[in-house]
C-alpha atoms as a PDB file:
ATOM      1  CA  UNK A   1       0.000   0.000   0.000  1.00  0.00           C
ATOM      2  CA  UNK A   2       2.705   2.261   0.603  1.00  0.00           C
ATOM      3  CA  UNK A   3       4.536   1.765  -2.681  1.00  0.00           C
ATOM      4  CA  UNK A   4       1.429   2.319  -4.277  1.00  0.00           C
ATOM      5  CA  UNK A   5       0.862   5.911  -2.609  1.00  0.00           C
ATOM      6  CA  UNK A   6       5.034   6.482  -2.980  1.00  0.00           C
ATOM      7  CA  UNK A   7       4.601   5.600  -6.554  1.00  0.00           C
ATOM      8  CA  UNK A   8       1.308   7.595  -7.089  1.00  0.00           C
ATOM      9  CA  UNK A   9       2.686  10.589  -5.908  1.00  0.00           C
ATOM     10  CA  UNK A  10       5.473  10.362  -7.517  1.00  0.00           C
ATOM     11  CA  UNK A  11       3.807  10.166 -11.084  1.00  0.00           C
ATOM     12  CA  UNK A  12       1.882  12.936  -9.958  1.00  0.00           C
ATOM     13  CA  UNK A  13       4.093  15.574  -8.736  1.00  0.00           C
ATOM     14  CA  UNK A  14       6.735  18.156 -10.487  1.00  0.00           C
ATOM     15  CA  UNK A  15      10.084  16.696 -11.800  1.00  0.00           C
ATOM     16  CA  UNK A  16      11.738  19.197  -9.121  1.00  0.00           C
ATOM     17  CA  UNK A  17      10.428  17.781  -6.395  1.00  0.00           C
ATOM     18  CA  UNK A  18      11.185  14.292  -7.001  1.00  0.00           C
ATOM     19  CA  UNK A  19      15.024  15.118  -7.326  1.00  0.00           C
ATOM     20  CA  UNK A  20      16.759  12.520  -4.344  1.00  0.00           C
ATOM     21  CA  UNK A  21      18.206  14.906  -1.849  1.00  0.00           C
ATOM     22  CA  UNK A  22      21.577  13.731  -1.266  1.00  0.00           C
ATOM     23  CA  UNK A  23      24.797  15.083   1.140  1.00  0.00           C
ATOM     24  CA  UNK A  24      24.797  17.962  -1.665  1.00  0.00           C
ATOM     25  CA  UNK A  25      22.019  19.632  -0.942  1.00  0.00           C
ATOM     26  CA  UNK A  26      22.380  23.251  -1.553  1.00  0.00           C
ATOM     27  CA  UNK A  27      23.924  22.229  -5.519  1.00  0.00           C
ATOM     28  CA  UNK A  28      20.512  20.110  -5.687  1.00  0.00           C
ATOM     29  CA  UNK A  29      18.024  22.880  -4.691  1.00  0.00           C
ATOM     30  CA  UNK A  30      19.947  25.299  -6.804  1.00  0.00           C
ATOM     31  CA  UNK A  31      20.140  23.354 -10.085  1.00  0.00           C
ATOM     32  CA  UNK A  32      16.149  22.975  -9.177  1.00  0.00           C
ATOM     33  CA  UNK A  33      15.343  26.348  -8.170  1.00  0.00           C
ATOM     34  CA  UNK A  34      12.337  27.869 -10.138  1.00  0.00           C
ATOM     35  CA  UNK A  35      12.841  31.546  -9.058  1.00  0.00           C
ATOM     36  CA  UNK A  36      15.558  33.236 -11.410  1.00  0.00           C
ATOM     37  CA  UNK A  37      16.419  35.414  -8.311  1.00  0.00           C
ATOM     38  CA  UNK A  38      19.729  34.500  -6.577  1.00  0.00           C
ATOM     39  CA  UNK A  39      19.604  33.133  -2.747  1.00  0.00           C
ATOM     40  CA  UNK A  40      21.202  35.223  -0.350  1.00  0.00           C
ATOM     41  CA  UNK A  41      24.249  34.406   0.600  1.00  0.00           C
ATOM     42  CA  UNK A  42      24.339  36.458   3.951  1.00  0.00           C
ATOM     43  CA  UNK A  43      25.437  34.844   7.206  1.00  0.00           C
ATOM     44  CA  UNK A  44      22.288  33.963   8.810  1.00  0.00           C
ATOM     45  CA  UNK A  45      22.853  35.079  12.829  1.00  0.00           C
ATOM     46  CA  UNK A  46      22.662  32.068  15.589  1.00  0.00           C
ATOM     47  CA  UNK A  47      20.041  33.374  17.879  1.00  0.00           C
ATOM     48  CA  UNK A  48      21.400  30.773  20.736  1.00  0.00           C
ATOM     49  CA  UNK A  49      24.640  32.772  20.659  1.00  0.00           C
ATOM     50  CA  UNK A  50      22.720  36.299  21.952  1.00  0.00           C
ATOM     51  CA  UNK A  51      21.314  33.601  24.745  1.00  0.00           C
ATOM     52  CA  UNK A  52      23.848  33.761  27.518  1.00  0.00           C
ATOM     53  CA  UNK A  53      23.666  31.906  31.030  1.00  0.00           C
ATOM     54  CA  UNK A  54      19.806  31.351  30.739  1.00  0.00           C
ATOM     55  CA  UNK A  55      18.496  27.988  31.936  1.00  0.00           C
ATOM     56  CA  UNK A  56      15.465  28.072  29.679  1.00  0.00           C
ATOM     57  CA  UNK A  57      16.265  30.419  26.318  1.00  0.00           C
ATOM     58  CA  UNK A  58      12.909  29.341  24.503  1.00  0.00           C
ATOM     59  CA  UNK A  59      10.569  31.373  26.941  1.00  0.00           C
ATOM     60  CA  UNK A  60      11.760  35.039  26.767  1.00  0.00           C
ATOM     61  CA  UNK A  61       9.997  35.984  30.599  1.00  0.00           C
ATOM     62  CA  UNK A  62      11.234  33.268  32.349  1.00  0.00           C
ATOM     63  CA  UNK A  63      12.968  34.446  35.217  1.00  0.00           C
ATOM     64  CA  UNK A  64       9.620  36.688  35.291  1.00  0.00           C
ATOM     65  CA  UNK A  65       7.142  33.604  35.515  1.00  0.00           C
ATOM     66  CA  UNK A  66       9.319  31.582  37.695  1.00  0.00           C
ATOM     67  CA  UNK A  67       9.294  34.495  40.588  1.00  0.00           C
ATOM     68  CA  UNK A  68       5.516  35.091  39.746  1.00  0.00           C
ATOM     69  CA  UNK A  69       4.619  31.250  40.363  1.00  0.00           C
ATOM     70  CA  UNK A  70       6.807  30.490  43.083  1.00  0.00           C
ATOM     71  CA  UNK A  71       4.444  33.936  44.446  1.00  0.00           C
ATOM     72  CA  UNK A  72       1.437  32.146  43.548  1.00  0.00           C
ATOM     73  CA  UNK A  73       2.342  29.209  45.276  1.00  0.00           C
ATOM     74  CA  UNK A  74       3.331  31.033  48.182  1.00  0.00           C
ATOM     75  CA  UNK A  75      -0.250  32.923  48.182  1.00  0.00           C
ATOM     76  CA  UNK A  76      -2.512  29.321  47.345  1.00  0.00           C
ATOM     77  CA  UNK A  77      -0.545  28.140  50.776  1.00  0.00           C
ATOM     78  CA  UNK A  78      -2.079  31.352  52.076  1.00  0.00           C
ATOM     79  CA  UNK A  79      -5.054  30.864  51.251  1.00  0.00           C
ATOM     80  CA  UNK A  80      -5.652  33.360  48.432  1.00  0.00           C
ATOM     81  CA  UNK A  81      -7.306  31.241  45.314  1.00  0.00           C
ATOM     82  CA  UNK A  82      -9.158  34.350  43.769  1.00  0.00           C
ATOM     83  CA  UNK A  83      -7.677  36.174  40.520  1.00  0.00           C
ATOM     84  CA  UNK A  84      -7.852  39.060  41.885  1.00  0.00           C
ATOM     85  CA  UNK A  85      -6.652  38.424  45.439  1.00  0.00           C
ATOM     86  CA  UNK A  86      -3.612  36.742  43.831  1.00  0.00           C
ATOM     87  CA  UNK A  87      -2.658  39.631  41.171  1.00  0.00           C
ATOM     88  CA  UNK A  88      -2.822  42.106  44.251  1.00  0.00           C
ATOM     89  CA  UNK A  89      -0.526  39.795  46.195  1.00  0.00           C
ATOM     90  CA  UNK A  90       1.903  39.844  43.016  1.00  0.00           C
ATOM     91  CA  UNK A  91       1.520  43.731  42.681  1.00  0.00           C
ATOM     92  CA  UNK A  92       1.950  43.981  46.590  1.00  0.00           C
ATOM     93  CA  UNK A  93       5.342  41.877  46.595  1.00  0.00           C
ATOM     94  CA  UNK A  94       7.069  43.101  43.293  1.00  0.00           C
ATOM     95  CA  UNK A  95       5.450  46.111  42.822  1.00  0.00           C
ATOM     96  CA  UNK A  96       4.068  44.805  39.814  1.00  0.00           C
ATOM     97  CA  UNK A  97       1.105  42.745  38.554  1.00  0.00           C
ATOM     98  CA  UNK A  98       0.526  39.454  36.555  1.00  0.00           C
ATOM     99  CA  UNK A  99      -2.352  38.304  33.439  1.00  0.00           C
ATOM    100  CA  UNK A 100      -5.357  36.560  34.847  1.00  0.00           C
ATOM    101  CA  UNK A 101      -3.765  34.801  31.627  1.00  0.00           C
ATOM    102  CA  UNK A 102      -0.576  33.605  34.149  1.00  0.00           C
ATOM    103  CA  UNK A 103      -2.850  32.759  36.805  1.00  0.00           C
ATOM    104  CA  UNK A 104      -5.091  30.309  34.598  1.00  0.00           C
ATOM    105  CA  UNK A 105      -2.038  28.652  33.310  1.00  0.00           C
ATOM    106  CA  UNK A 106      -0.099  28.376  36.652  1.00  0.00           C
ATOM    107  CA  UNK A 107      -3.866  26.966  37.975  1.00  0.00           C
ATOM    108  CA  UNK A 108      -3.613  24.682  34.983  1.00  0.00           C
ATOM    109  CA  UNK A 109      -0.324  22.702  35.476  1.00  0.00           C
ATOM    110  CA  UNK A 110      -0.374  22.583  39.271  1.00  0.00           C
ATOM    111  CA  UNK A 111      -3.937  21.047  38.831  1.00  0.00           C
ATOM    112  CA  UNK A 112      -6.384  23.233  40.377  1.00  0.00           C
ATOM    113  CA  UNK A 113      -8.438  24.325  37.593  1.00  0.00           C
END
């Protein structure tokens, strides 16, 4: 059954596309290339190598959330379930508030919601 798809999309599809992708890819997708404009051939940046001495690059707040739920915790300990109650005990210990969006996702993974 799987030949058959293989072989019926195969039949079906552009020439270009059924070119075997070997270890030289870049000569492949060039010789193939249906745009006449050339690829740029800029340097494209690592984005890991701005990310310096951070345990978890991929969420750009972390260090933000991680204080605000280890608050949360502190305050569901306490007592305090509410969204409001909790966003006022987050503005009343850093000054600054959190989403109700925060809230429903740190309710969320600990399990209470």
């Amino acid at each position: 059954m799987l030949k058959a798809v293989r072989k019926f999309l195969k039949d079906r599809s552009p020439d270009w596309l059924n070119v075997e992708i070997d270890g030289d890819l870049f000569k492949n997708l060039l010789s193939h290339r249906v745009s006449s404009q050339p690829l740029s051939t800029t340097p494209i940046q690592n984005p890991k190598s701005k990310i310096q001495n951070r345990s978890n690059p991929k969420f750009p707040h972390w260090r933000r959330i991680t204080q605000v739920y280890q608050l949360l915790d502190r305050a569901h300990e306490s007592g305090i379930v509410s969204y409001t109650a909790l966003t006022d005990y987050v503005r009343s210990a850093t000054g600054q508030g959190c989403s109700r969006k925060l809230i429903s996702k740190w309710k969320k993974e600990r399990g209470w919601r």
